[in-house]
C-alpha atoms as a PDB file:
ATOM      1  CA  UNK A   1     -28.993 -25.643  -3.606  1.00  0.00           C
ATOM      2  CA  UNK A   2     -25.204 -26.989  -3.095  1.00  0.00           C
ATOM      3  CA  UNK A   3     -24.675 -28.863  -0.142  1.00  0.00           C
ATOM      4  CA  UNK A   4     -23.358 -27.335   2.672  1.00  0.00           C
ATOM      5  CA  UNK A   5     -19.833 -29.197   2.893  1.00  0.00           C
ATOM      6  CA  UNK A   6     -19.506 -27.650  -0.651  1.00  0.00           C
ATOM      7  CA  UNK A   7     -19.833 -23.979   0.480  1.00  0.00           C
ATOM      8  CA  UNK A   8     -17.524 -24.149   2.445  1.00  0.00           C
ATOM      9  CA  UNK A   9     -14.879 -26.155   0.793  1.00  0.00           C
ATOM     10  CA  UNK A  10     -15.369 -23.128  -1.908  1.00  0.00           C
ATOM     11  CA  UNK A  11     -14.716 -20.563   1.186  1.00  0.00           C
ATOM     12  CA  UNK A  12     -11.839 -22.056   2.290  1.00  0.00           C
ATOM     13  CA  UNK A  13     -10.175 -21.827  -1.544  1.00  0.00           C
ATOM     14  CA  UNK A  14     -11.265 -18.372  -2.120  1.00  0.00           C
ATOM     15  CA  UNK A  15      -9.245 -17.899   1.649  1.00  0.00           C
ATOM     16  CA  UNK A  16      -6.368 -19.728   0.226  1.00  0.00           C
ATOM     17  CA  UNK A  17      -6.290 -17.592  -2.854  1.00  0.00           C
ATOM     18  CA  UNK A  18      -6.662 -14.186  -0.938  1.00  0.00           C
ATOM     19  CA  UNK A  19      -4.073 -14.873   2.101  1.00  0.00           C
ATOM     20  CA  UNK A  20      -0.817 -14.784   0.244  1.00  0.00           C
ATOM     21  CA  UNK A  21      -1.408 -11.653  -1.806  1.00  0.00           C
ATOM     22  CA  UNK A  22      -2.297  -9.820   1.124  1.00  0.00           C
ATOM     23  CA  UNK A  23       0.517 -10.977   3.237  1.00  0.00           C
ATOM     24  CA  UNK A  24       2.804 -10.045   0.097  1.00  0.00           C
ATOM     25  CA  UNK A  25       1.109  -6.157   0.866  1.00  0.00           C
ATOM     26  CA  UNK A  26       1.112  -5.947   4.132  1.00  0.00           C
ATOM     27  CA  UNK A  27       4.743  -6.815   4.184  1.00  0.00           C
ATOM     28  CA  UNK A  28       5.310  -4.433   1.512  1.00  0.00           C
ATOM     29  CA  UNK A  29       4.015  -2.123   3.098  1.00  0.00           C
ATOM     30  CA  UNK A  30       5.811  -2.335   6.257  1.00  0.00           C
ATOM     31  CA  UNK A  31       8.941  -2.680   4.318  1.00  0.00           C
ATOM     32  CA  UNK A  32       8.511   1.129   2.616  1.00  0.00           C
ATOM     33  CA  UNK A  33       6.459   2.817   5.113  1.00  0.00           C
ATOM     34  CA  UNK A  34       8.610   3.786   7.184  1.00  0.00           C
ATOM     35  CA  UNK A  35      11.947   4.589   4.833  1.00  0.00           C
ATOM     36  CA  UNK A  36       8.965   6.860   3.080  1.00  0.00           C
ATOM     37  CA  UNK A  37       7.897   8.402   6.376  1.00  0.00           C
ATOM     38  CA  UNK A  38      10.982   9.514   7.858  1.00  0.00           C
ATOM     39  CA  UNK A  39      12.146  11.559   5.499  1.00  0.00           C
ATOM     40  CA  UNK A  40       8.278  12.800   4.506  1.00  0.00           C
ATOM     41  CA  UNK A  41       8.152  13.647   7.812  1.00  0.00           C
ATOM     42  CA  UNK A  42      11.052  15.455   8.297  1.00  0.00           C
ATOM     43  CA  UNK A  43      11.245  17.381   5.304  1.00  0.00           C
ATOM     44  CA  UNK A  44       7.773  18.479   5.726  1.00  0.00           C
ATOM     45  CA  UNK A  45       7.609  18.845  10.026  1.00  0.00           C
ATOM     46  CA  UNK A  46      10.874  21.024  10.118  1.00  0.00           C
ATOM     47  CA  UNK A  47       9.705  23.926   7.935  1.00  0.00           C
ATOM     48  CA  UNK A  48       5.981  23.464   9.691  1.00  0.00           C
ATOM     49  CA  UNK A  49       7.306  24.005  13.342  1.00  0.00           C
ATOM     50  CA  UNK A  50       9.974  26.766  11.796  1.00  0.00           C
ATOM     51  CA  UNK A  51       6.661  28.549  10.274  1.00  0.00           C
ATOM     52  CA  UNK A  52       4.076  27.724  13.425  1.00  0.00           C
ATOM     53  CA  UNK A  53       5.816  27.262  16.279  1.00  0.00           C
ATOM     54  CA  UNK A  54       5.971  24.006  17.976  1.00  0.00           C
ATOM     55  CA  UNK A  55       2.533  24.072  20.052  1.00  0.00           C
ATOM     56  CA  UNK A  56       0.752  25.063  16.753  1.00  0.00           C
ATOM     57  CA  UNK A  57       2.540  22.516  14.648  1.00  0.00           C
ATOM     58  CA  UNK A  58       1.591  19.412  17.048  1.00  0.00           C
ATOM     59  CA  UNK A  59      -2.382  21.185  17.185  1.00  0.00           C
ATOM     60  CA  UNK A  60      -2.431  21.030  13.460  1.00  0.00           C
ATOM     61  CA  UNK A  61      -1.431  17.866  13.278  1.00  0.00           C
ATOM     62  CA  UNK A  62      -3.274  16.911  15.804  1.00  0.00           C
ATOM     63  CA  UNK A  63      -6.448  18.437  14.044  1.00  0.00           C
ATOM     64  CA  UNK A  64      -5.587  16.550  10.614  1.00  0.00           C
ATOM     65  CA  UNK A  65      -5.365  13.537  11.804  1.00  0.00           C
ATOM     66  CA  UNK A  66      -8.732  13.868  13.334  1.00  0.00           C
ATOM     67  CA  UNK A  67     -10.373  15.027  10.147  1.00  0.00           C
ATOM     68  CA  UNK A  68      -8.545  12.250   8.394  1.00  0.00           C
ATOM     69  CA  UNK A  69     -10.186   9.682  10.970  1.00  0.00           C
ATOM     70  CA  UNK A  70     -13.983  10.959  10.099  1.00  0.00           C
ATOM     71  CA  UNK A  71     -13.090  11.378   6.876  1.00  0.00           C
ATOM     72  CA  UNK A  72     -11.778   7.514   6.952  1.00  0.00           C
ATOM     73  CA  UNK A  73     -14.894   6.678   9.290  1.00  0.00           C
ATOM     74  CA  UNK A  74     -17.100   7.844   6.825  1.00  0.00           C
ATOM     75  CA  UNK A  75     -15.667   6.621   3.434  1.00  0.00           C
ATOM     76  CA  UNK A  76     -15.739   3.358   5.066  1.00  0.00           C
ATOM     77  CA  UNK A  77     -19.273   3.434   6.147  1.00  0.00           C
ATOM     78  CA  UNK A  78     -20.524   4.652   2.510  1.00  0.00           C
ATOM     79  CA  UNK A  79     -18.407   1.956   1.135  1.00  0.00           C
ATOM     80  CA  UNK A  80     -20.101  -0.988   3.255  1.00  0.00           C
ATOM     81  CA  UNK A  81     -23.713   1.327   3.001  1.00  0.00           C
ATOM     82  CA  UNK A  82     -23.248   1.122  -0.963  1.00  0.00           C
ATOM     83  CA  UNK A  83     -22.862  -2.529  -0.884  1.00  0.00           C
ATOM     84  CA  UNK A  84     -25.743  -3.659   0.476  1.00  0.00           C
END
């Protein structure tokens, strides 16, 4: 068994290897999210509340983004379920 001081000297290199690649996403991320979404969602919301109306458009897109939060909410506990 490796002695404690060990452990987490390992820990805190696997930390130092994980933190700049996900910084590097995250600001990726919130460099193209929203010049994606903007235009996504206007190319896609104007025909939507043309077609529906604008009560209907904000329920069903109300109701997807519920589904997509079980949907998430579930994924997420399979994934952490499957690796026990």
């Amino acid at each position: 068994m490796p002695p404690p001081c060990r452990t987490a000297a390992a820990g805190a290199d696997a930390d130092a290897l994980v933190r700049p690649t996900t910084t590097g996403i995250v600001a990726a991320f919130g460099v193209f999210m929203p010049v994606l979404a903007v235009p996504l969602g206007t190319a896609l919301g104007g025909p939507l509340v043309v077609g529906l109306g604008a009560r209907r458009t904000l329920l069903v897109s109300a109701a997807s983004v519920a589904v997509l939060g079980v949907a998430a909410a579930g994924a997420a506990r399979a994934g952490r379920n499957s690796g026990r």
